[in-house]
PDB file of N, CA and C in Angstrom:
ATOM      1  N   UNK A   1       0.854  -1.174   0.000  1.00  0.00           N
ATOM      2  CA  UNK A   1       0.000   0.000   0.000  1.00  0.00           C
ATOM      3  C   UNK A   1       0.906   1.245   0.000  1.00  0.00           C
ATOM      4  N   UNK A   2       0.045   1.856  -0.909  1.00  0.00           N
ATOM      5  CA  UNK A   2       1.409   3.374  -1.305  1.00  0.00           C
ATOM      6  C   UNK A   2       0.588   4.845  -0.103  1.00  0.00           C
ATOM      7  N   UNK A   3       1.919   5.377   0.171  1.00  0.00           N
ATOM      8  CA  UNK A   3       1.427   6.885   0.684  1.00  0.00           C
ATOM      9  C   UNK A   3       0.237   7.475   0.447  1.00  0.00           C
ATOM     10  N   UNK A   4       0.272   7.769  -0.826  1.00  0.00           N
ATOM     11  CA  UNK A   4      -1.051   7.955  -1.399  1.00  0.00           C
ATOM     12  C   UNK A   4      -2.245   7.149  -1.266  1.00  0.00           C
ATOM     13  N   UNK A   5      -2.794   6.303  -1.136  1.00  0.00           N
ATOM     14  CA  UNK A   5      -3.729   5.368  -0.747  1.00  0.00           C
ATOM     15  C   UNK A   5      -3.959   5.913   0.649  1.00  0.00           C
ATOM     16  N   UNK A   6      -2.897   5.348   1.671  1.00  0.00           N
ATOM     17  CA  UNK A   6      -3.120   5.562   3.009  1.00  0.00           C
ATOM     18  C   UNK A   6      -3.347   7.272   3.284  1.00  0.00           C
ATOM     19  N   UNK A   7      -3.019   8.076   2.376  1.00  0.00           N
ATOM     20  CA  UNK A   7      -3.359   9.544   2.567  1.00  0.00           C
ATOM     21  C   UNK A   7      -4.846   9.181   2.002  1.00  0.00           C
ATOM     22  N   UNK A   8      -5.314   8.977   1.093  1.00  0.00           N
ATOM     23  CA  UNK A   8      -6.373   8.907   0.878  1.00  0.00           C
ATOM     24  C   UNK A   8      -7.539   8.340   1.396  1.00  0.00           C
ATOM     25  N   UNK A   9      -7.345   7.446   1.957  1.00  0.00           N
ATOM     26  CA  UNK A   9      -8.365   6.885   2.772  1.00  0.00           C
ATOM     27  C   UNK A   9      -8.352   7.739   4.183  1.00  0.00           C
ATOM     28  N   UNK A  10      -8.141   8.264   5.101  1.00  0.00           N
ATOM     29  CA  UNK A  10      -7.416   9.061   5.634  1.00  0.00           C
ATOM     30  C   UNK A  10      -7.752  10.743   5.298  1.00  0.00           C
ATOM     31  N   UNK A  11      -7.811  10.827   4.094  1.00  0.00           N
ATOM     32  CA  UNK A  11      -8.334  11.943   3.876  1.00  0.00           C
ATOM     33  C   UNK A  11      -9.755  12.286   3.610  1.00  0.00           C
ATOM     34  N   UNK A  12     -10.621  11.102   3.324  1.00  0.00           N
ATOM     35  CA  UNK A  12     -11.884  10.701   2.730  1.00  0.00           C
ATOM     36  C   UNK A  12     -12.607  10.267   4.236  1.00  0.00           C
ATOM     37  N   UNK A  13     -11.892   9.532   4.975  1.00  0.00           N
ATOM     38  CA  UNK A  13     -12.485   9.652   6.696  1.00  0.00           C
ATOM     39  C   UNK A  13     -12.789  10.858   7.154  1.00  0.00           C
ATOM     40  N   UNK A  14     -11.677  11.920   7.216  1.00  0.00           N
ATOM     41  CA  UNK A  14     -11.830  13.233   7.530  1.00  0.00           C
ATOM     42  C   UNK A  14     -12.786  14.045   6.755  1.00  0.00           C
ATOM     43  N   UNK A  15     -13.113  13.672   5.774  1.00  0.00           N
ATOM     44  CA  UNK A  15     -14.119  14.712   4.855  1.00  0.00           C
ATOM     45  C   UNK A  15     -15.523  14.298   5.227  1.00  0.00           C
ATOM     46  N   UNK A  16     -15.700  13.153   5.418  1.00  0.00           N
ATOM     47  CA  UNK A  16     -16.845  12.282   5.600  1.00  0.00           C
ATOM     48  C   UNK A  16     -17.383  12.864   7.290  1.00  0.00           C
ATOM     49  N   UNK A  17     -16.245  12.536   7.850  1.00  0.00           N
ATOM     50  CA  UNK A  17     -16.680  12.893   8.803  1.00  0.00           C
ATOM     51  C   UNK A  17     -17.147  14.527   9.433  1.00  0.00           C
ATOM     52  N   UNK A  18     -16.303  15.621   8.516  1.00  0.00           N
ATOM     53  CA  UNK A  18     -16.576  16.653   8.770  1.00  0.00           C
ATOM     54  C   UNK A  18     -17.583  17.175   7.969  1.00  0.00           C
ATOM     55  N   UNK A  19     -18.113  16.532   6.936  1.00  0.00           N
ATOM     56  CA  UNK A  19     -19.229  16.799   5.813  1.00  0.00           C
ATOM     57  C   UNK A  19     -20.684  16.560   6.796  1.00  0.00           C
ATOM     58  N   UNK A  20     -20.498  15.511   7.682  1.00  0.00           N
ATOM     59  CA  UNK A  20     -21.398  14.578   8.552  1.00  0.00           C
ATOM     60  C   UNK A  20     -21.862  15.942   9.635  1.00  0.00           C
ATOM     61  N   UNK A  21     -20.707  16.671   9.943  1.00  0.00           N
ATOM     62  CA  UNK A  21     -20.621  17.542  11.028  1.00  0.00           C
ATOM     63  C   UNK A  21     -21.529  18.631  10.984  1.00  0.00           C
ATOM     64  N   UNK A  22     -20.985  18.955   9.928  1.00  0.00           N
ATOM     65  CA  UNK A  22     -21.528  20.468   8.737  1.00  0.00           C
ATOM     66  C   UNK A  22     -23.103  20.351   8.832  1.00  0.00           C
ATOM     67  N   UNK A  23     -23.598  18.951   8.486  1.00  0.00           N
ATOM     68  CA  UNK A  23     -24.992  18.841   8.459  1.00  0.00           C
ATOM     69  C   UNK A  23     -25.743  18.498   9.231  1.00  0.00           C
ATOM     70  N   UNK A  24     -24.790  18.211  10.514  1.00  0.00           N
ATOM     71  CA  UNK A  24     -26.021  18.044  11.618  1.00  0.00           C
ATOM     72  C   UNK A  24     -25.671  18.567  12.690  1.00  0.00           C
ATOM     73  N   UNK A  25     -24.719  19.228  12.718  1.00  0.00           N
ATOM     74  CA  UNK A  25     -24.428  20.003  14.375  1.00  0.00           C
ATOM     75  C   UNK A  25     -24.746  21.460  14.598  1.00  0.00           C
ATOM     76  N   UNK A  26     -25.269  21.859  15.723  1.00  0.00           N
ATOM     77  CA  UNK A  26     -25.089  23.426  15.630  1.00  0.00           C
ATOM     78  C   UNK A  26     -24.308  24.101  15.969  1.00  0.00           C
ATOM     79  N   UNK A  27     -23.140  23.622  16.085  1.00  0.00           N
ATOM     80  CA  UNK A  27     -21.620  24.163  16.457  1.00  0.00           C
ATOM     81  C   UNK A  27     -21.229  24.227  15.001  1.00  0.00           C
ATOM     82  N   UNK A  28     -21.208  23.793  14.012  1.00  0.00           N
ATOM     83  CA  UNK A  28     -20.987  23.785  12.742  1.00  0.00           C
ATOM     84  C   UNK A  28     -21.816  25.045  11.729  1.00  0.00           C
ATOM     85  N   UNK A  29     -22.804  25.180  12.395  1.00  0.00           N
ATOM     86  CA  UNK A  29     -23.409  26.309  11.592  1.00  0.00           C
ATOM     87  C   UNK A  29     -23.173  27.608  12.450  1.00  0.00           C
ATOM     88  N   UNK A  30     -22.956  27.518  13.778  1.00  0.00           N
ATOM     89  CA  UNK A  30     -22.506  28.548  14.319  1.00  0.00           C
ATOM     90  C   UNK A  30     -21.187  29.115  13.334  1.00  0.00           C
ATOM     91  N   UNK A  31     -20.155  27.872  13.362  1.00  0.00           N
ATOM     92  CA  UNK A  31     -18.799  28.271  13.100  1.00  0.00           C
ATOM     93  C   UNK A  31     -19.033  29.119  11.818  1.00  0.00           C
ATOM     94  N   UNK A  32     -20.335  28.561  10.544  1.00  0.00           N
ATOM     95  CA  UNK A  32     -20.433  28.835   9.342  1.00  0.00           C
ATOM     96  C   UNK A  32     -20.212  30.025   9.352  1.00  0.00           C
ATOM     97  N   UNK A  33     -21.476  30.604  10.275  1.00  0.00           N
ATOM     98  CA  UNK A  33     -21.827  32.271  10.822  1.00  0.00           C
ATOM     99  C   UNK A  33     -20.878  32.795  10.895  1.00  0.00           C
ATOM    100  N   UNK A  34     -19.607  32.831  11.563  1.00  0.00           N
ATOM    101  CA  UNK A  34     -18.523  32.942  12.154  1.00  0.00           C
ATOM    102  C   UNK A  34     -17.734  33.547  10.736  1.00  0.00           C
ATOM    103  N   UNK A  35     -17.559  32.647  10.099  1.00  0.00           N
ATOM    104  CA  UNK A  35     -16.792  32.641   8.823  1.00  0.00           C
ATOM    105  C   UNK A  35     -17.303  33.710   7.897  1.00  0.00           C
ATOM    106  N   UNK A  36     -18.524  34.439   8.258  1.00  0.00           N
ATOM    107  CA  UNK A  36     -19.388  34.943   7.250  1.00  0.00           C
ATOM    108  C   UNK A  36     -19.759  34.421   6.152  1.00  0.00           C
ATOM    109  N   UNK A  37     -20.132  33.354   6.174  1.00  0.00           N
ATOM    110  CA  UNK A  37     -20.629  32.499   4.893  1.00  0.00           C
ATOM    111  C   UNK A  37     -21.602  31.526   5.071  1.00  0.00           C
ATOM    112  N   UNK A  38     -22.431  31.556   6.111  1.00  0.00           N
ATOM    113  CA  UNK A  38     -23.877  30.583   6.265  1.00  0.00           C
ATOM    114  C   UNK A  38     -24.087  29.955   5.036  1.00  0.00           C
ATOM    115  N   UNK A  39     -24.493  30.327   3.924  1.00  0.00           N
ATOM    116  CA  UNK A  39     -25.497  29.661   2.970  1.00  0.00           C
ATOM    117  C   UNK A  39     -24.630  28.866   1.915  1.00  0.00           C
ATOM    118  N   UNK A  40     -23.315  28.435   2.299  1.00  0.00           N
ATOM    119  CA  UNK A  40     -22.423  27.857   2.129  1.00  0.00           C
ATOM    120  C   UNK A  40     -21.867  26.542   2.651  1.00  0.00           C
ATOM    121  N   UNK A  41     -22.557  26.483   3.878  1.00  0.00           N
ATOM    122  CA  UNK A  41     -22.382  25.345   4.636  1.00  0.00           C
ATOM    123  C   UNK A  41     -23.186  23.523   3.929  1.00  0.00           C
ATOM    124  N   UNK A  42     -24.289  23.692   3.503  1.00  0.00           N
ATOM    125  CA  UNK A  42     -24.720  22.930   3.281  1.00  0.00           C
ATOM    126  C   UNK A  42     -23.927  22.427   1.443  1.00  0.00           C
ATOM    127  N   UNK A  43     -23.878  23.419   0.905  1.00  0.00           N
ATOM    128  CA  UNK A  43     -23.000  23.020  -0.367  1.00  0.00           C
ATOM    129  C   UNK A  43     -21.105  22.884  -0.167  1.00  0.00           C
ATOM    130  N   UNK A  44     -20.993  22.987   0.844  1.00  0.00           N
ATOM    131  CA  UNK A  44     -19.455  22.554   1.803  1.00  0.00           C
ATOM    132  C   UNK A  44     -19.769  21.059   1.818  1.00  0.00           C
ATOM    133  N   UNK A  45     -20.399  20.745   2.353  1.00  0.00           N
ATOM    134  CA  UNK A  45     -20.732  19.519   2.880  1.00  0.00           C
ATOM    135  C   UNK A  45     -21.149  18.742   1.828  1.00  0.00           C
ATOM    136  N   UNK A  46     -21.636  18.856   1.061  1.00  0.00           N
ATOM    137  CA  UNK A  46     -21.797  18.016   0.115  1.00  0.00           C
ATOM    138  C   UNK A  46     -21.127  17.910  -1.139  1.00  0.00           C
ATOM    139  N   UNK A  47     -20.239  18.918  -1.127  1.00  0.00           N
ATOM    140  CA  UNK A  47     -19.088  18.835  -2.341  1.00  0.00           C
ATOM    141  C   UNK A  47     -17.808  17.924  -1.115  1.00  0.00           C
ATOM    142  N   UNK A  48     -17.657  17.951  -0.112  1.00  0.00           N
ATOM    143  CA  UNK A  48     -17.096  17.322   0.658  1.00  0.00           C
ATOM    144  C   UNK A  48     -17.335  15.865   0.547  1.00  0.00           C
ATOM    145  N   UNK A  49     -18.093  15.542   0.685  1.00  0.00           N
ATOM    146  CA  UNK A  49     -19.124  14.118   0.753  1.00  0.00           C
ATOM    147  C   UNK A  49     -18.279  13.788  -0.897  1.00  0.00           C
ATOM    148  N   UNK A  50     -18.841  14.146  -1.512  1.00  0.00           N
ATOM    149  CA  UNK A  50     -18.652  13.968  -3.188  1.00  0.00           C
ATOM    150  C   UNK A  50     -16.971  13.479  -3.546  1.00  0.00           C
ATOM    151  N   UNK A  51     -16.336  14.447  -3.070  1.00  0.00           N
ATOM    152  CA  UNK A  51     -14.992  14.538  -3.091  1.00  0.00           C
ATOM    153  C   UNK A  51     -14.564  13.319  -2.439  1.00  0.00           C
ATOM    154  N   UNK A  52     -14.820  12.954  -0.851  1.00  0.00           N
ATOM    155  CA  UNK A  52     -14.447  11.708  -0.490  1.00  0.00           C
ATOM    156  C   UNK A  52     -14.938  10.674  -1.410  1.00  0.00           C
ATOM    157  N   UNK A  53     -15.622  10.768  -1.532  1.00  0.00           N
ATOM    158  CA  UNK A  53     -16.315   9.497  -2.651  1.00  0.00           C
ATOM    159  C   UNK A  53     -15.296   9.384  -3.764  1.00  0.00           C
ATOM    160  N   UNK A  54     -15.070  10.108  -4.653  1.00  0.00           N
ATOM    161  CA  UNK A  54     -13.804  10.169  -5.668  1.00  0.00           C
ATOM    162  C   UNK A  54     -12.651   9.666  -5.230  1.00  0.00           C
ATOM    163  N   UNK A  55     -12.407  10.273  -3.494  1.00  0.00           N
ATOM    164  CA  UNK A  55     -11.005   9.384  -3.924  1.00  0.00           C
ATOM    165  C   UNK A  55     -10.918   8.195  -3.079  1.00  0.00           C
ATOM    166  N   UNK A  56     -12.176   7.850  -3.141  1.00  0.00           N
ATOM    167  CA  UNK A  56     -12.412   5.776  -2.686  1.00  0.00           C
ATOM    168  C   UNK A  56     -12.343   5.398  -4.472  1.00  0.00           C
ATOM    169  N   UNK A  57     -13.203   5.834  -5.154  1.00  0.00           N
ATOM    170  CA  UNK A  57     -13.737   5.452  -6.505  1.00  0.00           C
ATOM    171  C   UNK A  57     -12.365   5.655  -7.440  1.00  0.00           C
ATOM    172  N   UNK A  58     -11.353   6.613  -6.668  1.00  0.00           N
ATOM    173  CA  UNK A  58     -10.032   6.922  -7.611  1.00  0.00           C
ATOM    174  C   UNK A  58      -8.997   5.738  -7.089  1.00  0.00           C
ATOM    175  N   UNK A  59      -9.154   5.090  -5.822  1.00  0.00           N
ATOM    176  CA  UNK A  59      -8.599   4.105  -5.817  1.00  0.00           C
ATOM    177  C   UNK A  59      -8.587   2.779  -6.627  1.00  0.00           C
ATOM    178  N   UNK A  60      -9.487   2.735  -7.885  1.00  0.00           N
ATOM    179  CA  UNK A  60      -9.628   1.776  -8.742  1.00  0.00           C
ATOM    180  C   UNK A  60      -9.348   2.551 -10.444  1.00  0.00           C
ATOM    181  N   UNK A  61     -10.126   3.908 -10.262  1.00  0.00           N
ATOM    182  CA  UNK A  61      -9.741   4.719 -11.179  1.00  0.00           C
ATOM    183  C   UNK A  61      -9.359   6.059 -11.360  1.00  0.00           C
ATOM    184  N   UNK A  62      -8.206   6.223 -11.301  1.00  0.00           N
ATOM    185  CA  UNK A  62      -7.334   7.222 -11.557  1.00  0.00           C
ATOM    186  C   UNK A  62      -7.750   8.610 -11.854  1.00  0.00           C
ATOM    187  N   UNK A  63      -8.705   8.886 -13.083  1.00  0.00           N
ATOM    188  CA  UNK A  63      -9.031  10.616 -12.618  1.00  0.00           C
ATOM    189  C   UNK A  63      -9.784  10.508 -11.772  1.00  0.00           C
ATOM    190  N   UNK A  64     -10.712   9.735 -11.056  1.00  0.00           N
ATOM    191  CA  UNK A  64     -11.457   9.899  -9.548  1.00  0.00           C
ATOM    192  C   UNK A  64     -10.475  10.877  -9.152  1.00  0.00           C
ATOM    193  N   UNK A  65      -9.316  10.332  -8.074  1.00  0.00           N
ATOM    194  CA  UNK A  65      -8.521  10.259  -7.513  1.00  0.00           C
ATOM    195  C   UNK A  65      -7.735  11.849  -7.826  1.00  0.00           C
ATOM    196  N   UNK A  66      -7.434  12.250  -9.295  1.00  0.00           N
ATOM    197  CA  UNK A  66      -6.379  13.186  -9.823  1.00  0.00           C
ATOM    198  C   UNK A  66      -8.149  14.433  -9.366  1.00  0.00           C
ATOM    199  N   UNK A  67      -8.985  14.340  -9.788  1.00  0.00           N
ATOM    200  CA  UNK A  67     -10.033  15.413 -10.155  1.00  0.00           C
ATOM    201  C   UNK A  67     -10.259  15.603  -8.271  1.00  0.00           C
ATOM    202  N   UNK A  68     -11.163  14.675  -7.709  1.00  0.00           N
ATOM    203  CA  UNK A  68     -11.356  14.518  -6.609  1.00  0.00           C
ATOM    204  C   UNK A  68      -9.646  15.583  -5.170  1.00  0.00           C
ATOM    205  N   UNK A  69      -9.202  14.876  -5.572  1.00  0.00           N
ATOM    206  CA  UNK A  69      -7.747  15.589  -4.442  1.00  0.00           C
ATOM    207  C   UNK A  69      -7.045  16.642  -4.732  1.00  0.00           C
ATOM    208  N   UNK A  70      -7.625  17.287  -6.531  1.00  0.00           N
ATOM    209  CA  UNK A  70      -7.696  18.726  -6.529  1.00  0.00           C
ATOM    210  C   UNK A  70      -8.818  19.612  -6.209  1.00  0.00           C
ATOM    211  N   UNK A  71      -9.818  18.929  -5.971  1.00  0.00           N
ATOM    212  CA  UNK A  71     -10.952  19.870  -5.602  1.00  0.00           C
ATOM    213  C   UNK A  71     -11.027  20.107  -4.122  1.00  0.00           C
ATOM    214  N   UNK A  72     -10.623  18.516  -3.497  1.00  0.00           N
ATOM    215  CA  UNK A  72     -10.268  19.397  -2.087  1.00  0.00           C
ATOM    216  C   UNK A  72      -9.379  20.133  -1.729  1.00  0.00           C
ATOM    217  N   UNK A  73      -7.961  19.752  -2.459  1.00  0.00           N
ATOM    218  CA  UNK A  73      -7.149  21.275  -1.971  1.00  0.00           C
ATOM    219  C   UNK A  73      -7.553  22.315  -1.842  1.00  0.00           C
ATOM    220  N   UNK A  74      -8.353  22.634  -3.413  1.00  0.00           N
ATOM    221  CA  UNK A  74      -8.642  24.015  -3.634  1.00  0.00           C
ATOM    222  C   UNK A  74      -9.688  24.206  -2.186  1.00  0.00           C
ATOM    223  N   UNK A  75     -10.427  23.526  -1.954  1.00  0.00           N
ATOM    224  CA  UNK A  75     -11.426  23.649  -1.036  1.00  0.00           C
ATOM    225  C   UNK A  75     -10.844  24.377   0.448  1.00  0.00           C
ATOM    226  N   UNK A  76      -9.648  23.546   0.317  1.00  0.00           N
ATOM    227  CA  UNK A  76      -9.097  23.884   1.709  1.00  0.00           C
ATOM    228  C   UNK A  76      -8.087  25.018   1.593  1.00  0.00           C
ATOM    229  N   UNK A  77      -8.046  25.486   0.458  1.00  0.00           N
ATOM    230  CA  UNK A  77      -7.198  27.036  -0.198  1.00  0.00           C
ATOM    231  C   UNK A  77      -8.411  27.928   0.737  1.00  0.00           C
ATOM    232  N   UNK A  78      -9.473  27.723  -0.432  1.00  0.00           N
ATOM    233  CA  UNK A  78     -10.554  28.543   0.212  1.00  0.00           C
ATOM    234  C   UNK A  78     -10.618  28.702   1.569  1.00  0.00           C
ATOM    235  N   UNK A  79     -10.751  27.239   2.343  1.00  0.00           N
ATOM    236  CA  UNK A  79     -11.263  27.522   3.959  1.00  0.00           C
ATOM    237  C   UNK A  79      -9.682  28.018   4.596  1.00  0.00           C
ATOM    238  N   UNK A  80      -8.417  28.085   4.263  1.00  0.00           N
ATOM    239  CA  UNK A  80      -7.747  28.803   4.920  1.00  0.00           C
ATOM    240  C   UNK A  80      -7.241  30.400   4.129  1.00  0.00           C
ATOM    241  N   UNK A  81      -7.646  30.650   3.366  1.00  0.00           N
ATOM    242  CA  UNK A  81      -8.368  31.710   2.777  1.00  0.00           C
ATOM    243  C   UNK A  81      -8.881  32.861   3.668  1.00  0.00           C
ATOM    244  N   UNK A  82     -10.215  31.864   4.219  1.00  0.00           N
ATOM    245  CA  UNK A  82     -11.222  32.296   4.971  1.00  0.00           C
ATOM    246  C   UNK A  82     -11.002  32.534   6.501  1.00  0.00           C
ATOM    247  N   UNK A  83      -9.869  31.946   7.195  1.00  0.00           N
ATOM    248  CA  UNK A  83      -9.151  31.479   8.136  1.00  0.00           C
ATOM    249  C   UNK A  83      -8.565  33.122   8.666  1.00  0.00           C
ATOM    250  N   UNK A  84      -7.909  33.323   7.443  1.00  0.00           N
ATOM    251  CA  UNK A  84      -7.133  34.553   7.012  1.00  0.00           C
ATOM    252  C   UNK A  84      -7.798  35.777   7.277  1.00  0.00           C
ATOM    253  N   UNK A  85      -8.922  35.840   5.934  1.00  0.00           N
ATOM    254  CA  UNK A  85      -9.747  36.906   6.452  1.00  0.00           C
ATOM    255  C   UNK A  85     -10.057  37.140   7.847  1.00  0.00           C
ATOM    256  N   UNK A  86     -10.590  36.184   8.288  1.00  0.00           N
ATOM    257  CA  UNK A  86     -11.366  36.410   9.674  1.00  0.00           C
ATOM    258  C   UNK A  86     -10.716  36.240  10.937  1.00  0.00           C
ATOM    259  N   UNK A  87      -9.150  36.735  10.561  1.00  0.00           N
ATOM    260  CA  UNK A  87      -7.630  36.484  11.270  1.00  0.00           C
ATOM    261  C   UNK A  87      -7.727  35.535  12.742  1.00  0.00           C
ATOM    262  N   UNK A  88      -8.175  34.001  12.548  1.00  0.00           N
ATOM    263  CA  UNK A  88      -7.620  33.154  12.676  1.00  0.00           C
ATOM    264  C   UNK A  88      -6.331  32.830  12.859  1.00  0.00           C
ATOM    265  N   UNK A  89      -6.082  32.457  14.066  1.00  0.00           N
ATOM    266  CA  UNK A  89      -4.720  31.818  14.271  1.00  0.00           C
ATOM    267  C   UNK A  89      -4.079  30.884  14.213  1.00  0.00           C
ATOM    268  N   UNK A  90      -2.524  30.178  14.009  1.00  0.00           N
ATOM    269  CA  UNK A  90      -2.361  29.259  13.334  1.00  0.00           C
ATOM    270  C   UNK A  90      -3.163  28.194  13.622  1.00  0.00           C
ATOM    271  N   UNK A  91      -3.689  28.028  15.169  1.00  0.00           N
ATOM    272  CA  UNK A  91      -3.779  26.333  15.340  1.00  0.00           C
ATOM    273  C   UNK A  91      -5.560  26.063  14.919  1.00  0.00           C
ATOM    274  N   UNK A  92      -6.104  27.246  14.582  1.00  0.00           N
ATOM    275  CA  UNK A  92      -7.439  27.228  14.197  1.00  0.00           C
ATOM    276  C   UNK A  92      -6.869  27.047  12.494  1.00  0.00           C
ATOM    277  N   UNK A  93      -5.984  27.362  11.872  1.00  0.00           N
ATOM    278  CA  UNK A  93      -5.621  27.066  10.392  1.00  0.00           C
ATOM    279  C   UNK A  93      -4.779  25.481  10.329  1.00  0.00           C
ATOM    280  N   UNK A  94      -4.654  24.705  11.302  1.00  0.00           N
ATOM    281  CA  UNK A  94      -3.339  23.835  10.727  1.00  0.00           C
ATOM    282  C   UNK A  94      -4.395  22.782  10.176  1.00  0.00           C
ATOM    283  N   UNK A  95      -6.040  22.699  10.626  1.00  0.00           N
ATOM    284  CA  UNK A  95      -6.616  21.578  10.200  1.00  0.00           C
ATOM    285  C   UNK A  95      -6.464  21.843   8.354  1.00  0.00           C
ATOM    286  N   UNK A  96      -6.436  23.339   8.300  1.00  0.00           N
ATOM    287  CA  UNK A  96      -7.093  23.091   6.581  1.00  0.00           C
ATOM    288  C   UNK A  96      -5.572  23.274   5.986  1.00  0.00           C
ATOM    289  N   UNK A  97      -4.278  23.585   6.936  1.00  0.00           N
ATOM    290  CA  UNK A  97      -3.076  23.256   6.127  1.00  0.00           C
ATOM    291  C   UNK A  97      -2.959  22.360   6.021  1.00  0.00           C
ATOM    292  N   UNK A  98      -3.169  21.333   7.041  1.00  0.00           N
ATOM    293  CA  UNK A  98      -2.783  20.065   6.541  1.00  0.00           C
ATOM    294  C   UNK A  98      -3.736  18.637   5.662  1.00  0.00           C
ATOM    295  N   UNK A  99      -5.157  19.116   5.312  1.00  0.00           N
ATOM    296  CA  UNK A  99      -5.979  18.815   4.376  1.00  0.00           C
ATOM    297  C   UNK A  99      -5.322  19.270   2.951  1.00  0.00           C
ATOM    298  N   UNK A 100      -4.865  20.734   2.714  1.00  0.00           N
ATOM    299  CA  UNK A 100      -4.448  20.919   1.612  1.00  0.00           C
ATOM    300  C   UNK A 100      -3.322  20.186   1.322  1.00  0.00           C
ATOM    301  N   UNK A 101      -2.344  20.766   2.427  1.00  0.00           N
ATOM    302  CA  UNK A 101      -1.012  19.957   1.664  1.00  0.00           C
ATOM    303  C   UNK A 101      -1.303  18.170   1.445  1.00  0.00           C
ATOM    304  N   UNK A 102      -2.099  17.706   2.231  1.00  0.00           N
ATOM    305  CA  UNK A 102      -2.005  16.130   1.990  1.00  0.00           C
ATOM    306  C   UNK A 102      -2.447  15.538   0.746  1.00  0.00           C
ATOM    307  N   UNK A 103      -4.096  16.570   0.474  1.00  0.00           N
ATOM    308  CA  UNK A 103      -4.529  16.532  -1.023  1.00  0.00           C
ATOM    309  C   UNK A 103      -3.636  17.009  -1.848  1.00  0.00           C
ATOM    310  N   UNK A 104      -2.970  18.013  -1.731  1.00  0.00           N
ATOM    311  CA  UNK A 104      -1.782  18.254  -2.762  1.00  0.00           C
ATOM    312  C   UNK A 104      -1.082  17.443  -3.169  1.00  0.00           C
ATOM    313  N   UNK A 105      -0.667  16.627  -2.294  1.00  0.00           N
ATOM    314  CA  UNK A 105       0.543  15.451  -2.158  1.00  0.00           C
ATOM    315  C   UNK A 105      -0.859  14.003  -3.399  1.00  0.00           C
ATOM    316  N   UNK A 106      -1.295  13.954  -2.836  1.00  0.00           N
ATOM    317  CA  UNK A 106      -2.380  12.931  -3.376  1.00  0.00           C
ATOM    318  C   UNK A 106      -2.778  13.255  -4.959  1.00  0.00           C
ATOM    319  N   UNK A 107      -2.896  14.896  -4.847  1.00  0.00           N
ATOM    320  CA  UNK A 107      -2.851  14.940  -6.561  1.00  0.00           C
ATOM    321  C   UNK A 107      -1.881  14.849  -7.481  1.00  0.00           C
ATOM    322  N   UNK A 108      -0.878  15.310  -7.042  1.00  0.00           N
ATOM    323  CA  UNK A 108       0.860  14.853  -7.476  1.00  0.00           C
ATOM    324  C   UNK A 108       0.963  13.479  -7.813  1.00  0.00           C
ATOM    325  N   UNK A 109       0.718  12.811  -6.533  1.00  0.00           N
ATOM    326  CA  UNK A 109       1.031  11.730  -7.051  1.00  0.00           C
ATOM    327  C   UNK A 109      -0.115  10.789  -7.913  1.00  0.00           C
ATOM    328  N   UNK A 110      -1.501  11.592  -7.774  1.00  0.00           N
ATOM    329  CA  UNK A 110      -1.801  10.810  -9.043  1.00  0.00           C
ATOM    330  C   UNK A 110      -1.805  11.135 -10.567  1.00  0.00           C
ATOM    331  N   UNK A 111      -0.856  12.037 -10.656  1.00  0.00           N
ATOM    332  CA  UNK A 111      -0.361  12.490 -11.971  1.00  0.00           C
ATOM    333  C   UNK A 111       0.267  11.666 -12.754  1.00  0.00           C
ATOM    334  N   UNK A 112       1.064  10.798 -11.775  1.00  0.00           N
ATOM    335  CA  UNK A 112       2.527   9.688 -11.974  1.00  0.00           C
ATOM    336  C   UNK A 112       1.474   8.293 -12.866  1.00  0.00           C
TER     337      UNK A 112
END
């Protein structure tokens, strides 16, 4: 089993589970509020959902995997983006640094 795999599964737990979050907690829509972006939360979560799904489905086929682990980077560009704006400090940013860089790493290598 390659890096990539184990990042991926791994990364598709974490999406799943925070997609899960997004849609049923009210600490999650608080945070939305927070972010200034409420009506965003529910299409977070389900491009999240989607995305994990790709890179289970990219584990058999390859643009899953390449399409899927660039859309979450970008995703997590955005949410530390947003991190930024709303001057956030590092340890409230390291969840979405280290979502990006791992999807980064995951789309790289499914370039190969």
């Amino acid at each position: 089993m390659t890096a990539a795999t184990i990042l991926s599964v791994l990364s598709c737990l974490a999406f799943f589970v925070y997609a899960i979050q997004c849609l049923t907690m009210a600490r999650m829509k608080a945070e939305f509020e927070r972010y200034g972006v409420p009506r965003l939360r529910r299409l977070t979560a389900i491009l999240q959902i989607l995305a994990a799904i790709g890179l289970i489905v990219g584990l058999r086929w390859r643009p899953a995997m390449t399409i899927s682990s660039c859309g979450l980077m970008l995703l997590m560009f955005v949410a530390l983006s947003v991190r930024i704006r709303i001057k956030d400090g590092i340890a409230q940013s390291l969840p979405a640094i280290a979502l990006m860089a791992t999807n980064g790493y995951i789309f790289v290598e499914s370039l190969k």
